[in-house]
N, C-alpha and C. Protein backbone atom coordinates (compact mmCIF):
# COMPACT_ATOMS: atom_id res chain seq x y z
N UNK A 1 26.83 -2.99 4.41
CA UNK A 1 26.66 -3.98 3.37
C UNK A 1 26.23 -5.33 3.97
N UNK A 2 26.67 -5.92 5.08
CA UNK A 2 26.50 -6.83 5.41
C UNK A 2 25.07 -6.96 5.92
N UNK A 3 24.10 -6.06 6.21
CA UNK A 3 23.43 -5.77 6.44
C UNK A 3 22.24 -5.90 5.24
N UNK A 4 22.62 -5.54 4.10
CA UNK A 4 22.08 -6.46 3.05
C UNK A 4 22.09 -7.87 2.19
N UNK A 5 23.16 -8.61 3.15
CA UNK A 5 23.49 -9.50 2.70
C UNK A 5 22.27 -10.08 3.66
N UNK A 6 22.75 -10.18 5.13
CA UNK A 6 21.75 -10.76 6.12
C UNK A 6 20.34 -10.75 5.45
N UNK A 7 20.09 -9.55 5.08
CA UNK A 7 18.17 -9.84 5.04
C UNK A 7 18.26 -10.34 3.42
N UNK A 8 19.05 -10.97 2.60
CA UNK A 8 18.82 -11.57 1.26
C UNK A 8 19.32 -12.96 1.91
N UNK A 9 19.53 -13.28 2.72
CA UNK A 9 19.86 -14.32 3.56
C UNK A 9 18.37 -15.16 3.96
N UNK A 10 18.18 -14.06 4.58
CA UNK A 10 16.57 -14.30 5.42
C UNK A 10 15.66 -14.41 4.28
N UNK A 11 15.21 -13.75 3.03
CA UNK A 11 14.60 -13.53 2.70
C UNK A 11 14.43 -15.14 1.74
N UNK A 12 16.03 -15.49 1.36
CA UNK A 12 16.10 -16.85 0.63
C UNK A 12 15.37 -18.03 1.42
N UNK A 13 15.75 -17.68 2.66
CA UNK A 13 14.97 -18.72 3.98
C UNK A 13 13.78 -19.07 3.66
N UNK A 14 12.96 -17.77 4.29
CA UNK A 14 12.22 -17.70 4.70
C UNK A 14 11.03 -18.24 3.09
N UNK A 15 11.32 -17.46 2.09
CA UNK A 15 10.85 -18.00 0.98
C UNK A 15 10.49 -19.23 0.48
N UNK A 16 11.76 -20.31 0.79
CA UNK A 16 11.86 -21.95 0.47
C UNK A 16 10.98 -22.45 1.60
N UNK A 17 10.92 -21.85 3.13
CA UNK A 17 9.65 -22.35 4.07
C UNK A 17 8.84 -22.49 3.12
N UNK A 18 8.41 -21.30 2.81
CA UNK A 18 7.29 -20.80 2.10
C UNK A 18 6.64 -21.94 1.40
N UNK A 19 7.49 -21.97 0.28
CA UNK A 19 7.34 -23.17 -1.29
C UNK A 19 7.29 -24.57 -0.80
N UNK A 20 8.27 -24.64 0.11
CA UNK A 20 7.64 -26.02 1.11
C UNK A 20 6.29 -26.26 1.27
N UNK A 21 6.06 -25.28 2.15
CA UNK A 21 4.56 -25.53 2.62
C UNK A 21 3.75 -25.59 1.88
N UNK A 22 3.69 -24.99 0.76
CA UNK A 22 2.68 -24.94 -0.33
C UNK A 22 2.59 -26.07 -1.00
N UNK A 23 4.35 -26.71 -1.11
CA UNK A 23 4.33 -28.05 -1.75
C UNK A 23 3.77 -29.13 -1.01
N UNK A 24 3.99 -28.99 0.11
CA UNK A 24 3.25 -29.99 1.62
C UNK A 24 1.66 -29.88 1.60
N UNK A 25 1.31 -28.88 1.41
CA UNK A 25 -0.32 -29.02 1.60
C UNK A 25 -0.59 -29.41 -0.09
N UNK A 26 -0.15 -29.06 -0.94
CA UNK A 26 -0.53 -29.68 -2.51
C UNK A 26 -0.47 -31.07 -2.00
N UNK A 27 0.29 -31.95 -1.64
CA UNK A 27 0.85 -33.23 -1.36
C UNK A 27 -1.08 -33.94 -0.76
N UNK A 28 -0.89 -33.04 0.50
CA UNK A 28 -1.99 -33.30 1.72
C UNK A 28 -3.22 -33.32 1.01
N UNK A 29 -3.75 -32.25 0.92
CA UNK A 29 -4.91 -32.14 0.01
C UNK A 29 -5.69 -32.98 -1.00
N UNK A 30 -6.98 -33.37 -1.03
CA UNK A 30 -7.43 -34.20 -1.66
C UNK A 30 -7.54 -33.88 -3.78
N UNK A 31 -7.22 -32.56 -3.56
CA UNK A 31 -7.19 -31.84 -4.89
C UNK A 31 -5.82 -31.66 -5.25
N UNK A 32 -5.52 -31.33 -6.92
CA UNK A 32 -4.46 -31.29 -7.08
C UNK A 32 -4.36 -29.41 -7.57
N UNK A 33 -3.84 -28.80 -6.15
CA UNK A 33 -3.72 -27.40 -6.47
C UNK A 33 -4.06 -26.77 -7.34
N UNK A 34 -2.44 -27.02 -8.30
CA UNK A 34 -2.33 -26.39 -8.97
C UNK A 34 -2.98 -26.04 -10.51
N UNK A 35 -3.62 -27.84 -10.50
CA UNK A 35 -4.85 -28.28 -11.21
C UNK A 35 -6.34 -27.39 -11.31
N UNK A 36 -6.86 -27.63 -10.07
CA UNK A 36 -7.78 -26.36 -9.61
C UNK A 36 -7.76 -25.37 -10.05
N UNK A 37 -6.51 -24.53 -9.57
CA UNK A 37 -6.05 -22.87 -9.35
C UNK A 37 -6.23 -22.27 -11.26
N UNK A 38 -5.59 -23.47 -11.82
CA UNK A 38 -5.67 -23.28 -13.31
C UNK A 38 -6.93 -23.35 -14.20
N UNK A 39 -7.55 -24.02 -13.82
CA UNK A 39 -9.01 -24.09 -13.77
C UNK A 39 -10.05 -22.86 -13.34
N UNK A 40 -9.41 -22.17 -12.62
CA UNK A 40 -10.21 -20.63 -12.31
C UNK A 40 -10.90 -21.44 -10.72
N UNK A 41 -10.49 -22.19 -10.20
CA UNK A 41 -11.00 -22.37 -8.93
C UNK A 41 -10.49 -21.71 -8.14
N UNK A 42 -11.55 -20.64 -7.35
CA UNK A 42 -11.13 -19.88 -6.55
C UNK A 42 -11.23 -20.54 -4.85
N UNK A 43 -12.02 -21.06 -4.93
CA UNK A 43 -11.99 -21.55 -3.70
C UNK A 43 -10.37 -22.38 -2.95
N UNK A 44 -9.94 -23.08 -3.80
CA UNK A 44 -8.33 -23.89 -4.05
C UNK A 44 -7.77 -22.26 -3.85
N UNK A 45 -8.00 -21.30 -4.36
CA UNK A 45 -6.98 -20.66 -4.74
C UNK A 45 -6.85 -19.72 -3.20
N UNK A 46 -8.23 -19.67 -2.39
CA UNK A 46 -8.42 -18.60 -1.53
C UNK A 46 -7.65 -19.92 -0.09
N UNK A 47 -7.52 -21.03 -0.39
CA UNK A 47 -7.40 -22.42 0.56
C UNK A 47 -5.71 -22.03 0.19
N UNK A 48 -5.39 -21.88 -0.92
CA UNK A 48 -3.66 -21.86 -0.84
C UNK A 48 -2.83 -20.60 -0.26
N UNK A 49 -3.61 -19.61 -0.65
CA UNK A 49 -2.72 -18.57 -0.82
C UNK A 49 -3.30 -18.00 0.74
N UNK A 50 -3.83 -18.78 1.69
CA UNK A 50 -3.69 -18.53 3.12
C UNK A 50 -3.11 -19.40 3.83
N UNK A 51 -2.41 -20.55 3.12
CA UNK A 51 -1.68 -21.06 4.08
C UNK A 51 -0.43 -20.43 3.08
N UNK A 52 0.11 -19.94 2.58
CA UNK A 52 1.13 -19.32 1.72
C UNK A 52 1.43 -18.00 2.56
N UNK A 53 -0.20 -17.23 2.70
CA UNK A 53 0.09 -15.83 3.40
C UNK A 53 0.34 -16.32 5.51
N UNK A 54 -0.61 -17.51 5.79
CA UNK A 54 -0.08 -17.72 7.03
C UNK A 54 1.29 -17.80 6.97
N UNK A 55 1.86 -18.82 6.45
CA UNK A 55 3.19 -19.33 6.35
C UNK A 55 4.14 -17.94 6.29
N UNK A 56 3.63 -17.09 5.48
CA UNK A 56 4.76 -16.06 5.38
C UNK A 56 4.50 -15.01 6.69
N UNK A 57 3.30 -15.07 7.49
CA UNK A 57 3.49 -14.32 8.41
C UNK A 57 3.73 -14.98 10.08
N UNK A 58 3.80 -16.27 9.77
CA UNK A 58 4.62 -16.94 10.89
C UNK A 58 6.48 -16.83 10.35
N UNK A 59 6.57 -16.65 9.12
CA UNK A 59 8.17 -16.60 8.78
C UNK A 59 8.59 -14.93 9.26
N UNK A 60 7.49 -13.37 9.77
CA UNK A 60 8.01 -12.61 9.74
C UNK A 60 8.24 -12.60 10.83
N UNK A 61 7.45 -13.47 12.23
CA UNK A 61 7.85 -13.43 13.47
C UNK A 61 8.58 -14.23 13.80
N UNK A 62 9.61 -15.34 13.24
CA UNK A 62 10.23 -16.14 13.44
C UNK A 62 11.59 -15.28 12.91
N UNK A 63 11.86 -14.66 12.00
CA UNK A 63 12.51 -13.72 11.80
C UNK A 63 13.02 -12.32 12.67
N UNK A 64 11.57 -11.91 13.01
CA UNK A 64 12.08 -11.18 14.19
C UNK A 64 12.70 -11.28 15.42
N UNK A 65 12.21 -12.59 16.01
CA UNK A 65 12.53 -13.29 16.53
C UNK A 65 13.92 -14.15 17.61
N UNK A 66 14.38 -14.18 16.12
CA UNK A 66 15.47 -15.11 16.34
C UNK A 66 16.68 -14.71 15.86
N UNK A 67 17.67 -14.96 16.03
CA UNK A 67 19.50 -13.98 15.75
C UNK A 67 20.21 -14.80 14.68
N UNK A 68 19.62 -15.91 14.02
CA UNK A 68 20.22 -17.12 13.45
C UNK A 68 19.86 -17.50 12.53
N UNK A 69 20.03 -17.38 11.17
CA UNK A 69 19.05 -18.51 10.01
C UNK A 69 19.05 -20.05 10.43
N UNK A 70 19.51 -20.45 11.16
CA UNK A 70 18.52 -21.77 11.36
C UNK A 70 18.00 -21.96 12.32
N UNK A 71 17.71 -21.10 13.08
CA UNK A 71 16.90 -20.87 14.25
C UNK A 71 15.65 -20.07 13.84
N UNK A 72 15.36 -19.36 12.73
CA UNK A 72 14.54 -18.82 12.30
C UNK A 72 13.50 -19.82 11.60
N UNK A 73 14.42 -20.55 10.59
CA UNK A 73 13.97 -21.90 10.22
C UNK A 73 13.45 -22.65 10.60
N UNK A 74 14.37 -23.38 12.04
CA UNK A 74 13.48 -23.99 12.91
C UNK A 74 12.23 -23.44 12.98
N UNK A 75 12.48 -22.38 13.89
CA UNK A 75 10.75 -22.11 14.22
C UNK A 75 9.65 -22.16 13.24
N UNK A 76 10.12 -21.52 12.37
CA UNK A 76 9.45 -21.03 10.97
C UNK A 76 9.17 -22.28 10.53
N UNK A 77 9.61 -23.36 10.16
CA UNK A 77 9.07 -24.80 10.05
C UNK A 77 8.54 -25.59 11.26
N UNK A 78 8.68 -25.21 12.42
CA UNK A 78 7.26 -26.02 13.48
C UNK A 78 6.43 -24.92 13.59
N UNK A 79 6.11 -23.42 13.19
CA UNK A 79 5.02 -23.00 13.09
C UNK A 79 4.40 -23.15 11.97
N UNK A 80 5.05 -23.94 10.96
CA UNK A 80 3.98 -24.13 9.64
C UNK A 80 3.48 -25.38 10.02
N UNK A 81 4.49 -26.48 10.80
CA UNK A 81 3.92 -27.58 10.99
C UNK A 81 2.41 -27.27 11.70
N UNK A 82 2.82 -26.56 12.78
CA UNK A 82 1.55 -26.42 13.72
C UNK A 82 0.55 -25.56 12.64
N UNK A 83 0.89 -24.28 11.77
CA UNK A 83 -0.28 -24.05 10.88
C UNK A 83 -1.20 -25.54 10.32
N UNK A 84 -0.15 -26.11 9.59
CA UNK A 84 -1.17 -27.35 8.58
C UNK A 84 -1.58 -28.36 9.48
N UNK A 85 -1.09 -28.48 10.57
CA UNK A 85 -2.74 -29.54 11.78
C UNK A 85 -3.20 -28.69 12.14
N UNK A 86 -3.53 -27.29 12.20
CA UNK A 86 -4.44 -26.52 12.26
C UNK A 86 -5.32 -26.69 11.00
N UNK A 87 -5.14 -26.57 9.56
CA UNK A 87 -5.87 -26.41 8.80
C UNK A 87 -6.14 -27.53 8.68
N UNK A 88 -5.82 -28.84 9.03
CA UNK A 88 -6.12 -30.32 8.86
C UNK A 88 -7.15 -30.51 9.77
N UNK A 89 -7.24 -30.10 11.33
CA UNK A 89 -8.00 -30.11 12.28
C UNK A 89 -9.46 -29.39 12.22
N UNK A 90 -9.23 -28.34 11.26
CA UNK A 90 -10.48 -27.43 10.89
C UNK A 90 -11.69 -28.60 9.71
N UNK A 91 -11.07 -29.30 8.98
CA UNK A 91 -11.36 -31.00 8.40
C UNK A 91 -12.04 -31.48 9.88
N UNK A 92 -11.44 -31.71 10.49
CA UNK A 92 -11.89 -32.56 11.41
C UNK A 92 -13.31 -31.87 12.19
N UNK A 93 -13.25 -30.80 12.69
CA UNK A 93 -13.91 -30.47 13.90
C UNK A 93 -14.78 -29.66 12.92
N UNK A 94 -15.01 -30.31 11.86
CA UNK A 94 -16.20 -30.01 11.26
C UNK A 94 -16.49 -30.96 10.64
N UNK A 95 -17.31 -31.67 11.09
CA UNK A 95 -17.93 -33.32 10.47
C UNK A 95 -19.14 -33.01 9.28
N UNK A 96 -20.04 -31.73 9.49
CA UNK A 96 -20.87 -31.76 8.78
C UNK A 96 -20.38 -31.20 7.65
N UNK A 97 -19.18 -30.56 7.05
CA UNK A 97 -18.64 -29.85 6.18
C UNK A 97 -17.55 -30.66 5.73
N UNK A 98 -17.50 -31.08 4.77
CA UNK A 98 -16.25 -31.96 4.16
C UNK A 98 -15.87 -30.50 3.56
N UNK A 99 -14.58 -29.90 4.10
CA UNK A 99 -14.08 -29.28 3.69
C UNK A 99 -12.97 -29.30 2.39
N UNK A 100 -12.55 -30.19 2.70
CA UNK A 100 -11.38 -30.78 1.01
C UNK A 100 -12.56 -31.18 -0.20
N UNK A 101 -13.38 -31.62 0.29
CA UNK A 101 -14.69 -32.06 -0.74
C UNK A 101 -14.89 -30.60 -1.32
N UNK A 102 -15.44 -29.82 -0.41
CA UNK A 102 -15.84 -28.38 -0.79
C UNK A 102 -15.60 -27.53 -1.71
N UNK A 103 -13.86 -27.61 -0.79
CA UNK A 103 -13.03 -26.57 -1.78
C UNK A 103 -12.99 -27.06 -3.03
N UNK A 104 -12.87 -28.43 -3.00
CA UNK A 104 -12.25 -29.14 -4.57
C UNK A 104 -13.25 -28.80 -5.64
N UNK A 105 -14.92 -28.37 -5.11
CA UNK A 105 -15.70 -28.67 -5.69
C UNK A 105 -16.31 -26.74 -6.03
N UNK A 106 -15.47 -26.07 -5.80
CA UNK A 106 -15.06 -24.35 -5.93
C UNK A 106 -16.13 -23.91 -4.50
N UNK A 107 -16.62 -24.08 -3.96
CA UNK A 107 -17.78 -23.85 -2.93
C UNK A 107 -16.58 -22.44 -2.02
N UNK A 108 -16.58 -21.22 -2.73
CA UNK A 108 -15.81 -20.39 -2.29
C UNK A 108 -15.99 -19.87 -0.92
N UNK A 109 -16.87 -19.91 -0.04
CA UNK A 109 -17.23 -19.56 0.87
C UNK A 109 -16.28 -20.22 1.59
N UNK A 110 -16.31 -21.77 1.51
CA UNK A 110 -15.28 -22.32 2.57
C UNK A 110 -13.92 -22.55 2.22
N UNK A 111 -13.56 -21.85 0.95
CA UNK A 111 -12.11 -22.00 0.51
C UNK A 111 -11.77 -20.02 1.34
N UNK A 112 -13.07 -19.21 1.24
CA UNK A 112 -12.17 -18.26 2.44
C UNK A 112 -13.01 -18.46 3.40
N UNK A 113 -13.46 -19.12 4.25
CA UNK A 113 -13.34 -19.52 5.65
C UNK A 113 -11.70 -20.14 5.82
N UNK A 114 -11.06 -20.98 5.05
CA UNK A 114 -10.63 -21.50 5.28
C UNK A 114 -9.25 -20.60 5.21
N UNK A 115 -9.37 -19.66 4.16
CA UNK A 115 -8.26 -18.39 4.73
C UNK A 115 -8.21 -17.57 5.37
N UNK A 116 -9.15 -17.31 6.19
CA UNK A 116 -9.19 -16.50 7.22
C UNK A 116 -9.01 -17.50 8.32
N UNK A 117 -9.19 -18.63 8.61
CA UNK A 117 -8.57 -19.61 9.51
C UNK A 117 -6.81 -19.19 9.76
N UNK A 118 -6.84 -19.71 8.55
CA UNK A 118 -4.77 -20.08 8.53
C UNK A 118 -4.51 -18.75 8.47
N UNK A 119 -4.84 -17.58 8.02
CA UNK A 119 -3.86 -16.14 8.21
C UNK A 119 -4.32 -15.93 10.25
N UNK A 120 -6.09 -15.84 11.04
CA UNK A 120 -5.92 -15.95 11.91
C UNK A 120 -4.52 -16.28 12.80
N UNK A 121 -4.81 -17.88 12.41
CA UNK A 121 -3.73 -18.76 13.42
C UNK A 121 -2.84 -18.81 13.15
N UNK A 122 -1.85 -17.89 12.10
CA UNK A 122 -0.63 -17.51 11.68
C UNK A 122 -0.06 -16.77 13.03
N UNK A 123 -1.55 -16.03 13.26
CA UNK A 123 -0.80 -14.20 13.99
C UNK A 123 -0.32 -15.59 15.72
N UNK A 124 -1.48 -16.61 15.77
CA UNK A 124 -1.37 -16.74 17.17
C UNK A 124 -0.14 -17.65 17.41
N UNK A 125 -0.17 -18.39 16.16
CA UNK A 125 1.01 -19.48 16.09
C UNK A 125 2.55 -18.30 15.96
N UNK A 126 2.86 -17.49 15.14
CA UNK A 126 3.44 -16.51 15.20
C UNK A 126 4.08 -15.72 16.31
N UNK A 127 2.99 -15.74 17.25
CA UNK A 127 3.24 -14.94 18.49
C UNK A 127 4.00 -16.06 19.75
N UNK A 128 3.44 -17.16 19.48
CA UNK A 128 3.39 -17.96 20.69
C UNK A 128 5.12 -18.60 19.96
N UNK A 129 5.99 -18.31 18.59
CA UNK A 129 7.38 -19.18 18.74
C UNK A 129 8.20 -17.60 18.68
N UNK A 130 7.50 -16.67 18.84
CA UNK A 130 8.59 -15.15 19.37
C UNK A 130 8.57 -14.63 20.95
């Protein structure tokens, strides 16, 4: 039994990372998400739900990981940190692409460039706090 308690433990964790982050990059972002997403913007939608799916697959190796819910946490919140200056930096080190412009403006191509970025650097950010 306890054994199901633990992973409804983890799972409460790891989840609120989750909604964090999503609420952190809504915050960041020059668009208002959830505004977009409702709107049928897919590009917003393919930009969220990869830092949502990064986020949750840096929370499964921080989980594996670690023997502790707040040690899981920890990690699991400085690998999202390090996800979103990753996806902030991908802004940067592309000068000719206003990427927040882009997405805001549905240009879907770079709303999934931009999820295949953050699920990428999930696996590497992922690997490098297990």
């Amino acid at each position: 039994m306890e054994g199901f308690l633990n992973a409804g433990i983890y799972f409460i964790g790891a989840s609120v990372v989750v909604l964090i982050a999503v609420f952190i990059f809504d915050l960041l972002t020059r668009y208002k998400v959830w505004e977009e997403i409702n709107r049928g913007n897919m590009a917003v939608s393919f930009a969220t739900g990869g830092i949502a799916l990064g986020v949750s697959n840096i929370m499964r190796y921080a989980i594996s990981a670690n023997d502790s819910l707040m040690t899981t946490v920890l990690w699991g919140g400085i690998g999202t940190a390090a996800l979103l200056i990753v996806y902030f930096a991908f802004e940067i080190l592309t000068p000719k692409l206003n990427v927040s412009e882009q997405i805001g403006k549905g240009n879907q191509a770079v709303g999934f460039i931009s999820f295949i970025f953050s699920l990428a650097f999930s696996f590497i950010i992922g690997a490098s706090i297990s």
